[in-house]
Protein backbone atom coordinates (compact mmCIF):
# COMPACT_ATOMS: atom_id res chain seq x y z
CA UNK A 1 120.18 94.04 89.79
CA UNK A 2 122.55 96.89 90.07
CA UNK A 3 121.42 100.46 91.70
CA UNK A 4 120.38 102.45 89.01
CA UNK A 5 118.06 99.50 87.65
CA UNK A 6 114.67 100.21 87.48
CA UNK A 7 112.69 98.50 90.18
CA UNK A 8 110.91 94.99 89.14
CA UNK A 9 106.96 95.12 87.99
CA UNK A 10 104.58 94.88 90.61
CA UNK A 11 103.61 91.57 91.70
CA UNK A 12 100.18 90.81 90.20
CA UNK A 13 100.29 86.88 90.62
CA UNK A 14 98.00 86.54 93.35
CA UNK A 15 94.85 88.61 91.86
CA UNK A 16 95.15 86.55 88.47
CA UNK A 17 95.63 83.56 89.77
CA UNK A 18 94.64 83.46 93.29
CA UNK A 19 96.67 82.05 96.26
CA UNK A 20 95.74 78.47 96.19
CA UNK A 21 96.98 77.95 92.19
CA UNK A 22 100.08 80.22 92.86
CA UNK A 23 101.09 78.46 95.95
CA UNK A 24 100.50 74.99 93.96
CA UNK A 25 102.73 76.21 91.42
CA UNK A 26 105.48 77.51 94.08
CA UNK A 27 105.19 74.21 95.86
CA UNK A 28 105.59 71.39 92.30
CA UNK A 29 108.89 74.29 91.62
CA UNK A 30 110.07 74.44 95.15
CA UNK A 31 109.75 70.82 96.44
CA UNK A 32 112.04 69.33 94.52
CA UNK A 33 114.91 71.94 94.39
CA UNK A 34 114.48 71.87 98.40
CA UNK A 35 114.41 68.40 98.04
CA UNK A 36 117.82 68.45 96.10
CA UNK A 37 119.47 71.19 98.14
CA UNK A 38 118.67 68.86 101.46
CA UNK A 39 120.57 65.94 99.58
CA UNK A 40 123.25 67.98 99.11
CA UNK A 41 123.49 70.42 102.25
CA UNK A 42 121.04 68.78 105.20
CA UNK A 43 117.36 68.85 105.53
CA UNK A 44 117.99 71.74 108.75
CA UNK A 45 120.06 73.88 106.97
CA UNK A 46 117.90 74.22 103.70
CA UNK A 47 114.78 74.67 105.48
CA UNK A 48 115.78 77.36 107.62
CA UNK A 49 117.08 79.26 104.78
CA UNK A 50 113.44 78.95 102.62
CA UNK A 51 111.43 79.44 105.79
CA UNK A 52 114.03 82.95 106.68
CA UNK A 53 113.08 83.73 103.09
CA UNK A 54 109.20 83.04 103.20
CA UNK A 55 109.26 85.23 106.25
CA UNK A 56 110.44 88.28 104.11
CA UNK A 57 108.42 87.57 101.32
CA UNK A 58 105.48 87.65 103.56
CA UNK A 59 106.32 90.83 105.14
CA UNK A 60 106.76 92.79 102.27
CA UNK A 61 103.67 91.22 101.05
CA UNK A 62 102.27 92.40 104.08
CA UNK A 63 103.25 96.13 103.59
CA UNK A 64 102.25 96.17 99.79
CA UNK A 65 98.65 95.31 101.07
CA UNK A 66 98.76 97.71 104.11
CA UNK A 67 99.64 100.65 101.04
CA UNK A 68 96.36 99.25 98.93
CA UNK A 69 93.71 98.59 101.65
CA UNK A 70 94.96 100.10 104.74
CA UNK A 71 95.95 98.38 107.99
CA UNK A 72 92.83 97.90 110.35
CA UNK A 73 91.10 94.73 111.05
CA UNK A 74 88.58 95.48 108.57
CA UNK A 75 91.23 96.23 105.63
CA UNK A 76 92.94 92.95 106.88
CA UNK A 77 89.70 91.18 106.23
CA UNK A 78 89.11 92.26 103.07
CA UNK A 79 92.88 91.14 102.01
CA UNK A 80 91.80 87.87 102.76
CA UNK A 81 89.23 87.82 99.56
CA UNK A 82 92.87 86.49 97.62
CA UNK A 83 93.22 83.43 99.98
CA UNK A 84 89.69 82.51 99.97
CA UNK A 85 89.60 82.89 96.19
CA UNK A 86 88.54 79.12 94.65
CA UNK A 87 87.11 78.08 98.14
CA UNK A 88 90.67 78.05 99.61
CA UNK A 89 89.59 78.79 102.82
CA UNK A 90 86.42 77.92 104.44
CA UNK A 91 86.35 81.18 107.22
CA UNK A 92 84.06 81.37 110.52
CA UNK A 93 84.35 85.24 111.47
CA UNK A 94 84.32 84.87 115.60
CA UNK A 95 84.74 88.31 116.01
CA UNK A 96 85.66 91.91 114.30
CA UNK A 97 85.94 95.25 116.15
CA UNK A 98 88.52 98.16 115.80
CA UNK A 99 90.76 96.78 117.66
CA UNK A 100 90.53 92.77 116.60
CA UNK A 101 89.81 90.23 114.13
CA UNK A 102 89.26 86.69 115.23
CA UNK A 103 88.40 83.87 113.07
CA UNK A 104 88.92 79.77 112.24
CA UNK A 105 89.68 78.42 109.27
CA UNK A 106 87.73 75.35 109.37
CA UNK A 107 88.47 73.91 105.77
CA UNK A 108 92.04 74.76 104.25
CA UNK A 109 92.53 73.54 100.83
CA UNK A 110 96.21 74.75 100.96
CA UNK A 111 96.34 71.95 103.71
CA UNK A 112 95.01 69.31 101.06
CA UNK A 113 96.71 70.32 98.20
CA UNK A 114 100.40 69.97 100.36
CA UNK A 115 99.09 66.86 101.95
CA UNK A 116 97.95 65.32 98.44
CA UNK A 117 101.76 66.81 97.19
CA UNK A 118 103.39 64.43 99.96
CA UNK A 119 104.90 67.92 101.65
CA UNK A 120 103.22 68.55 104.77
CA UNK A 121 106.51 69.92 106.33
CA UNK A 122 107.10 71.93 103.63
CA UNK A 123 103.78 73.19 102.70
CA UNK A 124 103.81 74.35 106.69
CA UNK A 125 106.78 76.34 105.53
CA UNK A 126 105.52 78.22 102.59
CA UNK A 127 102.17 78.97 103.68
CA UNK A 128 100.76 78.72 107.45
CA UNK A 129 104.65 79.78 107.94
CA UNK A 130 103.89 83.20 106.35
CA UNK A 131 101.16 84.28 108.55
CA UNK A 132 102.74 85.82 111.43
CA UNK A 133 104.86 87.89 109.03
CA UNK A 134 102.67 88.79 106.97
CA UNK A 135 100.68 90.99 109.99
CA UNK A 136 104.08 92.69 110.92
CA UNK A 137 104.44 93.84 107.86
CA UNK A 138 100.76 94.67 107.14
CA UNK A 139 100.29 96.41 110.42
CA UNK A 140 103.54 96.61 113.21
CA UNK A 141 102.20 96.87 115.90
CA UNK A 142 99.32 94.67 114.96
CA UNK A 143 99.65 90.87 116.74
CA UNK A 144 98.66 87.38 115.57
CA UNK A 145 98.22 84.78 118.03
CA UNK A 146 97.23 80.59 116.43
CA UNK A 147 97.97 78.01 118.43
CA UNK A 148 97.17 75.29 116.07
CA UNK A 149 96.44 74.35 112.14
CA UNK A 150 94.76 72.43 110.02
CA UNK A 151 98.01 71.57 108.41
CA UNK A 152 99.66 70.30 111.89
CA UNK A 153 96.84 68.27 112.54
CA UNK A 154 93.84 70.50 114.00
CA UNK A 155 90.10 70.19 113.29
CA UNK A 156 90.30 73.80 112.66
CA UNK A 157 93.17 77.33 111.86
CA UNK A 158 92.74 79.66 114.77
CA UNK A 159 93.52 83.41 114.07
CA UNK A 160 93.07 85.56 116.89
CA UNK A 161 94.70 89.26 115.60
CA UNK A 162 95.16 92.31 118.32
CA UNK A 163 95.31 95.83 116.41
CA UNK A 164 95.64 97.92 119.56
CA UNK A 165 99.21 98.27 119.60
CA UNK A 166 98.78 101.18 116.63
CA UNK A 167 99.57 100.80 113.46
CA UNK A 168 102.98 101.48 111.26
């Protein structure tokens, strides 16, 4: 794409189709083209480059639903109507004030679907990877804390988020 081309359409995947069918579709594309690229370059190497590129992804997914819905806990909350979408997500609310959001995922069909795929270590890559980016570029100054998945082995996602540190 050269300067003076006009900018790409907006990205409308995830509202028709919801996050759990477009990530299934990324991950049956992805795998094996990682898969191939590790044959050929090393497992590491490959990896880091798709995780470095999920990262920005996420962010600028991030700031695209900061411009629609704002960039409180409460507008983070509602984003997360796309990744519950299908029963995705199964999501205890601990706590919500103006300052946090805290919740567990206690069923993760994203988890399923990469464990059913055979591609735990990648499916950790392209989605639980995405998470921490995703809130810097939803909200800077906003903080995600998760010590432990579903994915990696937990009975349960938790998301602790700290919106004090203002917003972008």
């Amino acid at each position: 794409m050269t300067d003076d081309s006009p900018p790409p359409p907006p990205d409308r995947l995830t509202e028709t189709l919801g996050v759990l069918t477009r990530r299934e579709t990324e991950a049956r594309i992805v795998a094996p083209i990682v898969e191939a690229l590790a044959d050929r370059f090393g497992r590491d190497a490959v990896l880091e480059v798709v995780r470095d590129t999920v990262v920005k992804i996420a962010q600028d997914q991030g700031a695209a639903l900061s411009e629609r819905y704002g960039d409180g806990p409460e507008a983070f909350l509602e984003t997360l109507q796309h990744w519950t979408r299908d029963d995705a997500l199964e999501i205890e609310v601990l706590e919500q004030t103006d300052e946090t959001l805290s919740f567990n995922v206690t069923r993760c069909r994203y988890a399923e679907l990469y464990r059913a795929l055979g591609i735990e270590e990648l499916g950790a890559v392209l989605s639980c990877n995405r998470d921490f980016a995703l809130i810097e570029g939803f909200n800077p100054g906003a903080r995600l804390s998760r010590t432990q998945t579903i994915l990696g082995g937990a009975s349960h996602c938790n998301f602790r988020y700290d919106f004090s540190g203002g917003g972008g």
